[in-house]
N, C-alpha and C. Protein backbone atom coordinates (compact mmCIF):
# COMPACT_ATOMS: atom_id res chain seq x y z
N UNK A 1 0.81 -1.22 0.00
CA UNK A 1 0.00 0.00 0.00
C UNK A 1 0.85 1.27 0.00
N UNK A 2 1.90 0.90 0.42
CA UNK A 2 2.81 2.54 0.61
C UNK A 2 2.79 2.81 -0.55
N UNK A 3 3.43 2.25 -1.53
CA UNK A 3 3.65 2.63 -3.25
C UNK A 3 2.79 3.28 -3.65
N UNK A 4 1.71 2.41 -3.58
CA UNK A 4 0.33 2.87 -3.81
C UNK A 4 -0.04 4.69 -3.44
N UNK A 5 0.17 4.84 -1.85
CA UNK A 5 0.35 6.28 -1.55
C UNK A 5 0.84 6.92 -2.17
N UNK A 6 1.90 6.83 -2.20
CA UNK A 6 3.18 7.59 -2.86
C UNK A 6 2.50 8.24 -3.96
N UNK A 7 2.27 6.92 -4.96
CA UNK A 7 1.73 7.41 -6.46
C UNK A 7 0.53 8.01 -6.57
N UNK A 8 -0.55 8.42 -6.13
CA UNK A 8 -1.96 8.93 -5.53
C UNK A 8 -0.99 9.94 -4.79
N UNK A 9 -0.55 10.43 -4.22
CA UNK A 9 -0.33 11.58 -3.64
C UNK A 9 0.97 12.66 -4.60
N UNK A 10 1.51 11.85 -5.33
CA UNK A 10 2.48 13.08 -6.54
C UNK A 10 1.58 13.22 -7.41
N UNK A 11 0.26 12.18 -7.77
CA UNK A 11 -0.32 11.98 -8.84
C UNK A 11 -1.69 13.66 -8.59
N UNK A 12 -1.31 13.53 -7.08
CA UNK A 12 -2.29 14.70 -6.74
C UNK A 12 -1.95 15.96 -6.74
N UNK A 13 -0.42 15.72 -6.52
CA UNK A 13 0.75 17.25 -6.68
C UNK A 13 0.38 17.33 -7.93
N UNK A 14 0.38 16.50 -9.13
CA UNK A 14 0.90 16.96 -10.21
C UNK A 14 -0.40 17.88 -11.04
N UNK A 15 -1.43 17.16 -10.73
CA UNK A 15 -2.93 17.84 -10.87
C UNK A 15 -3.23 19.23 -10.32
N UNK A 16 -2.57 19.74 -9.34
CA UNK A 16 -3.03 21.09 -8.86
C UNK A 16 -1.81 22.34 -9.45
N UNK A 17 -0.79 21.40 -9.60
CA UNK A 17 0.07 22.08 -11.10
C UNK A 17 -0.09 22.25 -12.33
N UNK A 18 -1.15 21.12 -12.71
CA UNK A 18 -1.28 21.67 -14.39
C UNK A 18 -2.93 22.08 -13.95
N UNK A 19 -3.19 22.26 -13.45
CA UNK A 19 -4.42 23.14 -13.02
C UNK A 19 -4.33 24.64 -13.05
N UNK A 20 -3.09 24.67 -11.98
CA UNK A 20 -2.92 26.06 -11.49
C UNK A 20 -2.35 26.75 -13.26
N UNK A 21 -1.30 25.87 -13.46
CA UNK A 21 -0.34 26.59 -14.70
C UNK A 21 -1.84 27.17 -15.82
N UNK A 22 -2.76 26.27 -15.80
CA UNK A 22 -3.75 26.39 -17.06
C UNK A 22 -4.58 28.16 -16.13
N UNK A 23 -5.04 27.87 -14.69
CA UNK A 23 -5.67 29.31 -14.78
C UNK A 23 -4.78 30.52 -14.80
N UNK A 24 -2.87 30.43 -14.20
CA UNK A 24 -2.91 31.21 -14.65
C UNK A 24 -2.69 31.77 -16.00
N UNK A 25 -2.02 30.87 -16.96
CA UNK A 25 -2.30 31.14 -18.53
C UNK A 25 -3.57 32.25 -18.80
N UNK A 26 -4.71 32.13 -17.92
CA UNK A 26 -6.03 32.64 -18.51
C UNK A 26 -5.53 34.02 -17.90
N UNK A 27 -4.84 34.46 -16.69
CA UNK A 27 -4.41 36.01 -16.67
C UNK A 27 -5.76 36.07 -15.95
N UNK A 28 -6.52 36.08 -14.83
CA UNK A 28 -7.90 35.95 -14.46
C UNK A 28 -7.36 36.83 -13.15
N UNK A 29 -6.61 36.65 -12.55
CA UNK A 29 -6.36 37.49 -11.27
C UNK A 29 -4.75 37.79 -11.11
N UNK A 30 -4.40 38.51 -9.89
CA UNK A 30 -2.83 38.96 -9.73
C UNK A 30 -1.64 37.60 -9.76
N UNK A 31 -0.90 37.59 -10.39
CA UNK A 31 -0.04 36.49 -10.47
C UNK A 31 0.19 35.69 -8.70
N UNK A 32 0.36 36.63 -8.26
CA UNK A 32 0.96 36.31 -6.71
C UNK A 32 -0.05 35.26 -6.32
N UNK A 33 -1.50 35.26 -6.93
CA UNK A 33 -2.80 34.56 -6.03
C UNK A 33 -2.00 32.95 -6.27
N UNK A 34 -1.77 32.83 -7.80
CA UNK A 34 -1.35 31.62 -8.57
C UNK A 34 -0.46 30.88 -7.90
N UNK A 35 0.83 31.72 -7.83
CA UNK A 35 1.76 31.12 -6.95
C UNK A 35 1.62 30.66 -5.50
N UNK A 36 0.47 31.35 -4.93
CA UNK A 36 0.40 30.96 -3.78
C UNK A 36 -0.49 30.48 -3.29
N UNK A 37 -1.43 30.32 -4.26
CA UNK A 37 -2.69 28.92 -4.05
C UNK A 37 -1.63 28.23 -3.85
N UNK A 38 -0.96 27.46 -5.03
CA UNK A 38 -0.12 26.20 -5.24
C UNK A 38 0.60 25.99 -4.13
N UNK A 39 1.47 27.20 -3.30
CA UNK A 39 2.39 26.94 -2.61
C UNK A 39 1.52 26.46 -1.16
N UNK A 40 -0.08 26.86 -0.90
CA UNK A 40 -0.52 26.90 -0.24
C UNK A 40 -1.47 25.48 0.37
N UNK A 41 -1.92 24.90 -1.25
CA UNK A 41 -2.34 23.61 -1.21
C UNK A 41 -1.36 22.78 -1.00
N UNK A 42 -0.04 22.87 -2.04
CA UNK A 42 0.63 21.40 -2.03
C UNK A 42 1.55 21.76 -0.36
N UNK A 43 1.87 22.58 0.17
CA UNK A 43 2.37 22.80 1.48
C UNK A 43 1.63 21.93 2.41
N UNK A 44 0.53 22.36 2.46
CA UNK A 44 -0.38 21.75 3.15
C UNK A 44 -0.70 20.28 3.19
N UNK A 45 -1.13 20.12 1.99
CA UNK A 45 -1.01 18.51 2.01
C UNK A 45 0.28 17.73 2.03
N UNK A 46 1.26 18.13 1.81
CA UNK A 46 2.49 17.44 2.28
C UNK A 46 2.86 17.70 3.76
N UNK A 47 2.15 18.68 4.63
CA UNK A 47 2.64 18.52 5.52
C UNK A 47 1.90 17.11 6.43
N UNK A 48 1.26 16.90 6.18
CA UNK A 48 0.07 15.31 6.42
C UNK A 48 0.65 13.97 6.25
N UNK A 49 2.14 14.09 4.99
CA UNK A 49 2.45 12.80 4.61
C UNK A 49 2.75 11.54 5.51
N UNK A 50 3.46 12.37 7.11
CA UNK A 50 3.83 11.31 8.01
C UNK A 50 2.61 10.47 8.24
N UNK A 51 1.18 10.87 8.69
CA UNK A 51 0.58 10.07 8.82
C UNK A 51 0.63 9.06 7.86
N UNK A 52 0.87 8.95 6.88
CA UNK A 52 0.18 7.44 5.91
C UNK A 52 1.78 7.25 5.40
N UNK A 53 2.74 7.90 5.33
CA UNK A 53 4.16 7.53 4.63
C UNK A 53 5.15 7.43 5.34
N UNK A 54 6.05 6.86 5.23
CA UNK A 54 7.02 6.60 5.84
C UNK A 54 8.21 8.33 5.63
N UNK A 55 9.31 8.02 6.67
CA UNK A 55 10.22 9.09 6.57
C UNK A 55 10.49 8.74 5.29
N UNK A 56 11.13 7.28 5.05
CA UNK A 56 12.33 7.40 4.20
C UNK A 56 11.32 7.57 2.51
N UNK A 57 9.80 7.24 2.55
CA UNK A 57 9.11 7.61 1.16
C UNK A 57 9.20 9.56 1.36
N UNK A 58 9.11 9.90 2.01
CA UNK A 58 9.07 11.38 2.18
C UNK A 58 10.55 12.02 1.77
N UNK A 59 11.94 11.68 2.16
CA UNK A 59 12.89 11.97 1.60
C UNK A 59 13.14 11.53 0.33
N UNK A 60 12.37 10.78 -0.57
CA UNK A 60 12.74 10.21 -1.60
C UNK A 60 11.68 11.52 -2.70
N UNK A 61 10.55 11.34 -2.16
CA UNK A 61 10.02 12.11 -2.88
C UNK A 61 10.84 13.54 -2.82
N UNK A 62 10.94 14.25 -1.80
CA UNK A 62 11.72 15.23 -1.61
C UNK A 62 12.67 15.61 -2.61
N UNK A 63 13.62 14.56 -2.59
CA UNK A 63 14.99 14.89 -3.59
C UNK A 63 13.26 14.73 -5.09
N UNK A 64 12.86 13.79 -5.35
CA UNK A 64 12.36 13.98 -6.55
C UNK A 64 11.56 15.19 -6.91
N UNK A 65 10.99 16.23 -5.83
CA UNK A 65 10.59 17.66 -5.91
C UNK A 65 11.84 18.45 -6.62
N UNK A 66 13.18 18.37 -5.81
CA UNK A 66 14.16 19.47 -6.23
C UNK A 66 14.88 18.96 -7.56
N UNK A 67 14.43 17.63 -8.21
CA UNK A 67 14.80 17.56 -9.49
C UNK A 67 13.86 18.31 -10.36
N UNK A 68 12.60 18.08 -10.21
CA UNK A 68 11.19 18.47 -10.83
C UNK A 68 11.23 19.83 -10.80
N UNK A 69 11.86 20.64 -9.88
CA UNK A 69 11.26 21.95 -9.65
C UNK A 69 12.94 22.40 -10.26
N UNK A 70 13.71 22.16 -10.34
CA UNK A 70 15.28 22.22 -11.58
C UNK A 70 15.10 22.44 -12.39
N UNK A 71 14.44 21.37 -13.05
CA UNK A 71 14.06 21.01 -14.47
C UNK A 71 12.48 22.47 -15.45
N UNK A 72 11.37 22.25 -14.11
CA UNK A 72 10.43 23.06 -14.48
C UNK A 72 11.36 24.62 -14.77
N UNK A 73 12.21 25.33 -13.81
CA UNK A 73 13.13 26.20 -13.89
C UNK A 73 13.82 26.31 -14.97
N UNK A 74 14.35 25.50 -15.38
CA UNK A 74 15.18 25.52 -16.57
C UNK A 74 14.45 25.47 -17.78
N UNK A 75 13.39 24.74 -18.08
CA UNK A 75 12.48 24.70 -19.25
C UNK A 75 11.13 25.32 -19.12
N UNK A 76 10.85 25.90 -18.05
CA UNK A 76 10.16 26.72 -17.96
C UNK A 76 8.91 25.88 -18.21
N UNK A 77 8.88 25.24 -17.55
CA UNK A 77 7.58 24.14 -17.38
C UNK A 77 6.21 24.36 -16.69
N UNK A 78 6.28 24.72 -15.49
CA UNK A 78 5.57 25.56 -14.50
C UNK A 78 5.74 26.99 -14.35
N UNK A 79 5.42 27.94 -15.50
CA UNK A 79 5.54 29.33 -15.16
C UNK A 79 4.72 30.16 -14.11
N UNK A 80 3.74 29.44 -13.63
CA UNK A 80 3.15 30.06 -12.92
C UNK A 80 3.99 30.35 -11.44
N UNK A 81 4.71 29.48 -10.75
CA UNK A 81 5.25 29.07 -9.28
C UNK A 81 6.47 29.79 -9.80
N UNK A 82 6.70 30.04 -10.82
CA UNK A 82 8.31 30.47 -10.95
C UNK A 82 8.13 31.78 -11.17
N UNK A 83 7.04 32.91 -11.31
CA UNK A 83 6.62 33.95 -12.06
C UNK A 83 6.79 35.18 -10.58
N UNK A 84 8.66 35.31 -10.04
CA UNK A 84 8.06 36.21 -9.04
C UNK A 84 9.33 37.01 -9.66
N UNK A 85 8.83 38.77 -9.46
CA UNK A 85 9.41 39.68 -9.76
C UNK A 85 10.69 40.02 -9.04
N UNK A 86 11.31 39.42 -7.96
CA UNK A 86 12.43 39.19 -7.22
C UNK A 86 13.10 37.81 -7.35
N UNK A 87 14.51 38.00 -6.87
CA UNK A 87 15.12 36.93 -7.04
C UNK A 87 15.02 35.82 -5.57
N UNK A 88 14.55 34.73 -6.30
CA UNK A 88 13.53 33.83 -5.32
C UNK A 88 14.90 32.18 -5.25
N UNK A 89 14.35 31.90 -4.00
CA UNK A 89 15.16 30.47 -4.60
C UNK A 89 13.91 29.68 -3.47
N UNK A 90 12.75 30.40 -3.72
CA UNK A 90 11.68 29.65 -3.03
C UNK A 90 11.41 28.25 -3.11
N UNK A 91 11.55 27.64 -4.22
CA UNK A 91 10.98 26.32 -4.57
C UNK A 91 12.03 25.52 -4.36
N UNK A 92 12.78 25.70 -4.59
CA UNK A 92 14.40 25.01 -4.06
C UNK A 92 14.02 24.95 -2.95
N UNK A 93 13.64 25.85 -2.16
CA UNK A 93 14.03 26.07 -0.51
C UNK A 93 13.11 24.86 0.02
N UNK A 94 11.52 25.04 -0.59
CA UNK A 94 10.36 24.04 -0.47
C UNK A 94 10.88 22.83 -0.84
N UNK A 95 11.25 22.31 -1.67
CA UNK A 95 11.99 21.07 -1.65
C UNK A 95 12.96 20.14 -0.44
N UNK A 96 13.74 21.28 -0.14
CA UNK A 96 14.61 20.71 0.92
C UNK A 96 14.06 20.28 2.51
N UNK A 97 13.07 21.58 2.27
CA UNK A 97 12.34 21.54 3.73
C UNK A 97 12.00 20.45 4.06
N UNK A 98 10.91 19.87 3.14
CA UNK A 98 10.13 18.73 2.63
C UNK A 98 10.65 17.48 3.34
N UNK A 99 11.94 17.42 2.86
CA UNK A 99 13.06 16.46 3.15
C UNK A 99 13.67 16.56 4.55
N UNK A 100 14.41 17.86 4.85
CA UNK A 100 15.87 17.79 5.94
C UNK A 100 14.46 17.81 7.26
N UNK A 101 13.26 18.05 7.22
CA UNK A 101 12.40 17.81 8.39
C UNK A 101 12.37 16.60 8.96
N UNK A 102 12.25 15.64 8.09
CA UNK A 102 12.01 14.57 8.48
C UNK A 102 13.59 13.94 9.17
N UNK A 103 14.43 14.33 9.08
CA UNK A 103 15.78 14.24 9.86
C UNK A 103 15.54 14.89 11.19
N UNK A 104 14.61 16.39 11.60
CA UNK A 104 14.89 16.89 12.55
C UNK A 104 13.39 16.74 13.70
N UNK A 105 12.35 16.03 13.06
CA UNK A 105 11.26 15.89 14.04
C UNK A 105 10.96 14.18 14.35
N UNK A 106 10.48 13.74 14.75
CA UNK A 106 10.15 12.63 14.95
C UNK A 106 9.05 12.00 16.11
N UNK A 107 7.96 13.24 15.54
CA UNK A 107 6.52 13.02 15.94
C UNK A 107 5.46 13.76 14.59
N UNK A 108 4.48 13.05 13.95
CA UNK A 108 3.94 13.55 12.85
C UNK A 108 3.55 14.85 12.72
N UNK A 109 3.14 15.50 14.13
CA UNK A 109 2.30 16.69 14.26
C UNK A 109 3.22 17.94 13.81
N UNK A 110 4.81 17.47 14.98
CA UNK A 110 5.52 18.15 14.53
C UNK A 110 6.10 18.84 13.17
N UNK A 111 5.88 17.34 12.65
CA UNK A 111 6.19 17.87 10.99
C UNK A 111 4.98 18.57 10.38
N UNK A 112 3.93 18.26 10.41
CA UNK A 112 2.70 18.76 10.15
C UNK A 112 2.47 20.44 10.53
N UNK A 113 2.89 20.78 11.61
CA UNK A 113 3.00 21.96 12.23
C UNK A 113 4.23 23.26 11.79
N UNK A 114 5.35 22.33 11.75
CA UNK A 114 6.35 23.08 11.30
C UNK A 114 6.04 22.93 9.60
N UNK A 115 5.63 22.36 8.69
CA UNK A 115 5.49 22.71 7.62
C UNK A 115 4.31 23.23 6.97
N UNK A 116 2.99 23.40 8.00
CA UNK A 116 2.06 24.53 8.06
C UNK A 116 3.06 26.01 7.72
N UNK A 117 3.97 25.98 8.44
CA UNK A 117 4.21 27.71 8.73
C UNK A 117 4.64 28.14 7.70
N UNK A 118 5.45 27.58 6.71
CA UNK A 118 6.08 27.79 5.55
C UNK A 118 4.73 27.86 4.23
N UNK A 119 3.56 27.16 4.11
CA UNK A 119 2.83 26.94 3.39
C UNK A 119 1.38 27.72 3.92
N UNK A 120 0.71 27.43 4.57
CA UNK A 120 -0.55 28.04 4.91
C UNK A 120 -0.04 29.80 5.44
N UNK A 121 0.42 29.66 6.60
CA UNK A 121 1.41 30.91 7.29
C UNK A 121 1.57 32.12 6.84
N UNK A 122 2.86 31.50 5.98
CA UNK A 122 3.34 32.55 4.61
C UNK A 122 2.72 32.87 3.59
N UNK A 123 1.63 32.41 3.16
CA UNK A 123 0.76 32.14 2.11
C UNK A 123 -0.11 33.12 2.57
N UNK A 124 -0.94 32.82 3.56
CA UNK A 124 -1.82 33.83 4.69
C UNK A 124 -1.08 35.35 4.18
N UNK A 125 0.52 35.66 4.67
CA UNK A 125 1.02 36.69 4.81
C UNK A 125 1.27 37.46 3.34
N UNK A 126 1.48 36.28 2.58
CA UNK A 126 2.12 37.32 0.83
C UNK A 126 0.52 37.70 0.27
N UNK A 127 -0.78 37.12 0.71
CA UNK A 127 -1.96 37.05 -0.05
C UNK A 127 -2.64 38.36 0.71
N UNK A 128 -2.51 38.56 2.02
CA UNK A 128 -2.52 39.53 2.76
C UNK A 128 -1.91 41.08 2.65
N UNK A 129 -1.07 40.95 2.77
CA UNK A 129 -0.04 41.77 1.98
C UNK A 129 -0.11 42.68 0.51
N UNK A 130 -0.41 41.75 -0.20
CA UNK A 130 -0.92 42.19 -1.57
C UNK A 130 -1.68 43.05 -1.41
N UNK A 131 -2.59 42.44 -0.64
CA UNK A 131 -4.52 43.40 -0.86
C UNK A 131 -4.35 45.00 0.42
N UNK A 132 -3.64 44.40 1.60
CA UNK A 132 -3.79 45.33 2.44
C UNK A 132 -2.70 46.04 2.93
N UNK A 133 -1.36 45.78 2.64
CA UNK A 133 0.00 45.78 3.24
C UNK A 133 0.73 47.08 2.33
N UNK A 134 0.34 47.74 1.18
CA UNK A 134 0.22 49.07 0.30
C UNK A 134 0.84 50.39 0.88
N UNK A 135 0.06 50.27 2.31
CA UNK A 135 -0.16 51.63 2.88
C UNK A 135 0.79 51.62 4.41
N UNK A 136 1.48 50.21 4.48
CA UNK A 136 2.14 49.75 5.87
C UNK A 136 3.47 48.70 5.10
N UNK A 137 4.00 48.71 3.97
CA UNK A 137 4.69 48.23 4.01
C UNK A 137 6.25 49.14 4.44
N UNK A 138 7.57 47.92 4.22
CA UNK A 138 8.79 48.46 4.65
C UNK A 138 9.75 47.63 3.93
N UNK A 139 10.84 47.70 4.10
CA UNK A 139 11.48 46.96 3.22
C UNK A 139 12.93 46.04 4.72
N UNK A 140 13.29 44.81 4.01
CA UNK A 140 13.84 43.74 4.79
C UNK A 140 15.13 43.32 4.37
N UNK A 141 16.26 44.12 4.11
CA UNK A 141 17.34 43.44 3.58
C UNK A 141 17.24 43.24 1.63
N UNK A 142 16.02 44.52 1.58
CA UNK A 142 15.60 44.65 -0.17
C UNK A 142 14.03 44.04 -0.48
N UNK A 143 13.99 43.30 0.03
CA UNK A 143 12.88 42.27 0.33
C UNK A 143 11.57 43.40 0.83
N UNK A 144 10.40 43.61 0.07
CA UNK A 144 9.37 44.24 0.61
C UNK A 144 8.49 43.29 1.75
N UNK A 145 8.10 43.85 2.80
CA UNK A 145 7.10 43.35 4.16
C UNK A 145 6.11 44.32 4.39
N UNK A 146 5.15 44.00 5.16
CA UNK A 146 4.31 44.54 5.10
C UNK A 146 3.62 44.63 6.42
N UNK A 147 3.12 45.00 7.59
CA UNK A 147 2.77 45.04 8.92
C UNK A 147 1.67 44.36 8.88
N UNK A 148 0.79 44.31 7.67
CA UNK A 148 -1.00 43.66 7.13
C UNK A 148 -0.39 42.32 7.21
N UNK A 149 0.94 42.26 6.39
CA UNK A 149 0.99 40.55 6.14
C UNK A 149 2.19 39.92 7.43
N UNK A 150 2.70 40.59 7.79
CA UNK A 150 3.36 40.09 9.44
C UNK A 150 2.30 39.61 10.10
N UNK A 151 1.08 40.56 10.53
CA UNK A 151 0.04 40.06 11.26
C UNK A 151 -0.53 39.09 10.67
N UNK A 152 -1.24 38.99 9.55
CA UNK A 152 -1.51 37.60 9.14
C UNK A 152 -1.10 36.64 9.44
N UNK A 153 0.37 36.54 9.50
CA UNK A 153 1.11 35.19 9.64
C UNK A 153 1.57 34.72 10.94
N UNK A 154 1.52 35.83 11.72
CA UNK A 154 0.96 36.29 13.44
C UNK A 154 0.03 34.98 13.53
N UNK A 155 -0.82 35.52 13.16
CA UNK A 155 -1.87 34.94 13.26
C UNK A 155 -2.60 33.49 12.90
N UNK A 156 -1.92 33.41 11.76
CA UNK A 156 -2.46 31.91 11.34
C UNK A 156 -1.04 31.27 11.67
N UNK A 157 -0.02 31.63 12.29
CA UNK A 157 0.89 30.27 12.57
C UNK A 157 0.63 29.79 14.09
N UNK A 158 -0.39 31.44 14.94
CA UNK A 158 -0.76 30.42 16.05
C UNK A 158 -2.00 29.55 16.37
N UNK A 159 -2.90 30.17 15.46
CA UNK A 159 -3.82 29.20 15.07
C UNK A 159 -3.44 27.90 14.63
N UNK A 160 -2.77 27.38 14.05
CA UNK A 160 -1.93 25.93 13.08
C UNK A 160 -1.39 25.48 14.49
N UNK A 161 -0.48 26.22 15.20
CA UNK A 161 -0.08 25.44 16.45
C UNK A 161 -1.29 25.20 17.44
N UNK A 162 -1.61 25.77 17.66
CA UNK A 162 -3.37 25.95 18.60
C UNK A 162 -3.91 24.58 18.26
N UNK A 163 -4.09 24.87 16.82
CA UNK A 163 -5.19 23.42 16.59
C UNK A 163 -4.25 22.15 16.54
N UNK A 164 -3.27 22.13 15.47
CA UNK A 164 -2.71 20.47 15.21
C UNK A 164 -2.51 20.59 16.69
N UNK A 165 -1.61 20.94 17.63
CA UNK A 165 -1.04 20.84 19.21
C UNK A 165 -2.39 20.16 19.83
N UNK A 166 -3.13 21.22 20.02
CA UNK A 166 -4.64 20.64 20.47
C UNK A 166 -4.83 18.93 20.13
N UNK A 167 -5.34 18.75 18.76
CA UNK A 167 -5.57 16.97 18.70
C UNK A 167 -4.23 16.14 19.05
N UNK A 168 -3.39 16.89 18.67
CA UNK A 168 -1.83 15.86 19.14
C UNK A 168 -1.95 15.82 20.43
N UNK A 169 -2.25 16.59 21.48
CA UNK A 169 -2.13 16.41 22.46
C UNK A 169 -1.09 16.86 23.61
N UNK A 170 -0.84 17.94 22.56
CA UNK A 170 0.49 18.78 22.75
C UNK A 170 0.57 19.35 24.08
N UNK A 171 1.80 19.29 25.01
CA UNK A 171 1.66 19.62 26.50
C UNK A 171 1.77 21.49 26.56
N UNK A 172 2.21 22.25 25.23
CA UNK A 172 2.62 23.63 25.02
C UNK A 172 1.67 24.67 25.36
N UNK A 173 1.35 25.38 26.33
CA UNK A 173 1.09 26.54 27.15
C UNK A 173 0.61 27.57 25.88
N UNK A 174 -0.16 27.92 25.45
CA UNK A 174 -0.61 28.56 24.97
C UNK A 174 -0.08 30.20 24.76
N UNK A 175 0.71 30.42 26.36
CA UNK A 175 2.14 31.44 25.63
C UNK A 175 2.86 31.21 25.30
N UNK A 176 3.46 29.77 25.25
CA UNK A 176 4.57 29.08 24.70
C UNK A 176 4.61 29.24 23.48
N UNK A 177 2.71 28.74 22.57
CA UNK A 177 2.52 29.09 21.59
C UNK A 177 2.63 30.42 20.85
N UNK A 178 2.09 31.35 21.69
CA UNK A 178 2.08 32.52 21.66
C UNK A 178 3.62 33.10 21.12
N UNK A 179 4.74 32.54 21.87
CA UNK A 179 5.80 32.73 21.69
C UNK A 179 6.63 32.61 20.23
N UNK A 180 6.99 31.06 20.11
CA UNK A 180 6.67 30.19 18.84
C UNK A 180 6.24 30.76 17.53
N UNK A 181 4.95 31.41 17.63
CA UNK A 181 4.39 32.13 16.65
C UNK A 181 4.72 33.48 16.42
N UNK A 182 5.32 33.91 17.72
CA UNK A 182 6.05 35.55 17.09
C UNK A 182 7.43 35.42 16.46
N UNK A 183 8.00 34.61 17.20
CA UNK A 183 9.52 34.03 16.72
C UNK A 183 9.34 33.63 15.47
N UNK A 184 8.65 32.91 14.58
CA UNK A 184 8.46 32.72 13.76
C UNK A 184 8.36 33.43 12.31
N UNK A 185 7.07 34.47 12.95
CA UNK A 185 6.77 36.28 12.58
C UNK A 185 8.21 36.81 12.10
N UNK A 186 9.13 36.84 13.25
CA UNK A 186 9.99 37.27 12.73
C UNK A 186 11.33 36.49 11.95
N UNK A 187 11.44 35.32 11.57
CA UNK A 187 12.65 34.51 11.20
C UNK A 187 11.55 34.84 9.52
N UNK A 188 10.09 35.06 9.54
CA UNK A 188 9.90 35.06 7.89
C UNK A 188 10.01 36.29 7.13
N UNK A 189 10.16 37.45 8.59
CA UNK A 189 10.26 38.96 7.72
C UNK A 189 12.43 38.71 8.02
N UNK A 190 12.98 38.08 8.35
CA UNK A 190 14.33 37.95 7.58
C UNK A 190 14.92 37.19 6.71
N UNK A 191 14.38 36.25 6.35
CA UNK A 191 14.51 35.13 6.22
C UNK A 191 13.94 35.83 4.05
N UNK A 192 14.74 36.44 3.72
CA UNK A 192 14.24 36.94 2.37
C UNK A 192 14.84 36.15 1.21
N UNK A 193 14.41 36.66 -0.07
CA UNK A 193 14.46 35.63 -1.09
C UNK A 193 14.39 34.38 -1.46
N UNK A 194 13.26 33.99 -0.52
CA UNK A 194 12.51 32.83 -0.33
C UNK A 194 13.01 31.58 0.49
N UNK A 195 14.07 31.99 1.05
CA UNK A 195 14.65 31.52 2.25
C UNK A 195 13.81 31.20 3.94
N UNK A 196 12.87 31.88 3.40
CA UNK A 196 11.87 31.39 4.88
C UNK A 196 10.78 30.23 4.30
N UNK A 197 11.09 29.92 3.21
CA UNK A 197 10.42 28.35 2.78
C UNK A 197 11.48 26.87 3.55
N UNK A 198 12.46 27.58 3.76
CA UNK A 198 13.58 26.76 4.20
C UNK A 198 13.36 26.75 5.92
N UNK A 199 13.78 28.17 6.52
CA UNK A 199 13.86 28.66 7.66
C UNK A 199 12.91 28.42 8.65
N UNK A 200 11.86 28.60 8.01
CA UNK A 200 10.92 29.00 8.44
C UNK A 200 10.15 27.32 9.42
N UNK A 201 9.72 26.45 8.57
CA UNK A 201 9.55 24.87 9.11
C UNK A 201 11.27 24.51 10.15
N UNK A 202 12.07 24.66 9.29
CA UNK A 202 13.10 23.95 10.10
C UNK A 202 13.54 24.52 11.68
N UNK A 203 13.14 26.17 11.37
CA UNK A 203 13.48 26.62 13.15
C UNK A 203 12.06 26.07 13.85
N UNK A 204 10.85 26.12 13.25
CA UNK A 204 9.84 25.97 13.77
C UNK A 204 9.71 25.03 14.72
N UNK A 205 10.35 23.22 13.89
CA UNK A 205 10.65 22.23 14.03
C UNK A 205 11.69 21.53 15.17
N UNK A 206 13.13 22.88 15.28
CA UNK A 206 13.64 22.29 16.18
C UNK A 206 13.06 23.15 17.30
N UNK A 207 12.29 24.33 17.76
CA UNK A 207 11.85 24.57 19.28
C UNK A 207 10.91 23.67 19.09
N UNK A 208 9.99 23.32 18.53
CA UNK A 208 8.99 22.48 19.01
C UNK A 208 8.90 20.86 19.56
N UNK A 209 10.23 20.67 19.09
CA UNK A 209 10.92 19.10 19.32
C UNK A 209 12.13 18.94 20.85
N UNK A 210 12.99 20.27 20.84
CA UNK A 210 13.33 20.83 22.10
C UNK A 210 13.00 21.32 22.99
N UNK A 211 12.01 22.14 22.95
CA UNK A 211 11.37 22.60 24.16
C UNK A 211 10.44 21.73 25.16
């Protein structure tokens, strides 16, 4: 049955990629939405994989993301995820995460939690940002931020700990969380040129496994 997973779950990555690539072809809304549906769904559902997959199917797929996402780069396969007006090494970064997590947690939630923040989180914050962050942004080492989309991500990374913690059964104090989620806030407003796709799960990952 693992195989089986495996193939049903890239088979499901690969569907919300030639999905996404086809609406944005149609030019229907701001590029940023495109990129970050995608980054927002497939984040998400990979952060779930421990339940039904093993580590070592999760590092395998992993390295097979940072070939896929090489290759889309170079031939320009997926223009939509690759379509950002700064110099990004976002999808690279998402790749590795994917992978070097499963080296640094070794409880599902954890991974589930720490790779919420990079995908739902940040996603929350660049989609945020866009619409409301205009009139409050600043700039980060070149990198534009925004106070609309800090709070967003404020916000939905302590919600993500709140809830997965909650059914896991998590012993973490709710300022602990509180904590966690500002620290966080801030490793994604430094953490620029898409380096908090990297940063961002992996610091998440080791306080939540140390503390």
């Amino acid at each position: 049955m693992g195989v089986i997973y495996v193939a049903l779950s890239l088979a499901a990555i690969a569907a919300v990629l030639v999905a996404n690539e086809i609406w944005w072809r149609r030019r229907t809304s701001h590029s940023e939405h495109h990129r970050k549906l995608v980054h927002m769904v497939v984040g998400t559902f990979v952060a779930f994989w421990p339940y039904y997959m093993t580590w070592t199917d999760i590092r395998l797929i992993s390295l097979a993301f940072l070939l896929v996402v090489v290759l889309s780069k170079a031939l320009n396969i997926f223009a939509a995820i690759h379509e950002v007006e700064r110099f990004s090494v976002g999808e690279i970064c998402f790749a590795l995460a994917v992978g070097i997590l499963t080296f640094i947690v070794h409880r599902d939630w954890v991974y589930a939690a720490s790779l919420m923040q990079m995908s739902l989180a940040d996603g929350m914050a660049a989609i945020i940002g866009v619409h409301y962050g205009k009139k409050n942004s600043y700039k980060v080492l070149g990198a534009r931020k925004s106070l609309a989309g800090s709070g967003a991500f404020f916000i939905t990374s302590f919600l993500i700990l709140v809830i997965i913690g909650f059914v896991a059964g998590s012993s973490f104090s709710i300022g602990g969380l509180l904590l966690i989620a500002a620290l966080s806030a801030i490793v994604e407003n430094v953490a620029v040129y898409g380096m908090d796709n990297l940063l961002l799960p992996v610091v998440t990952a080791l306080i939540l496994t140390h503390l």
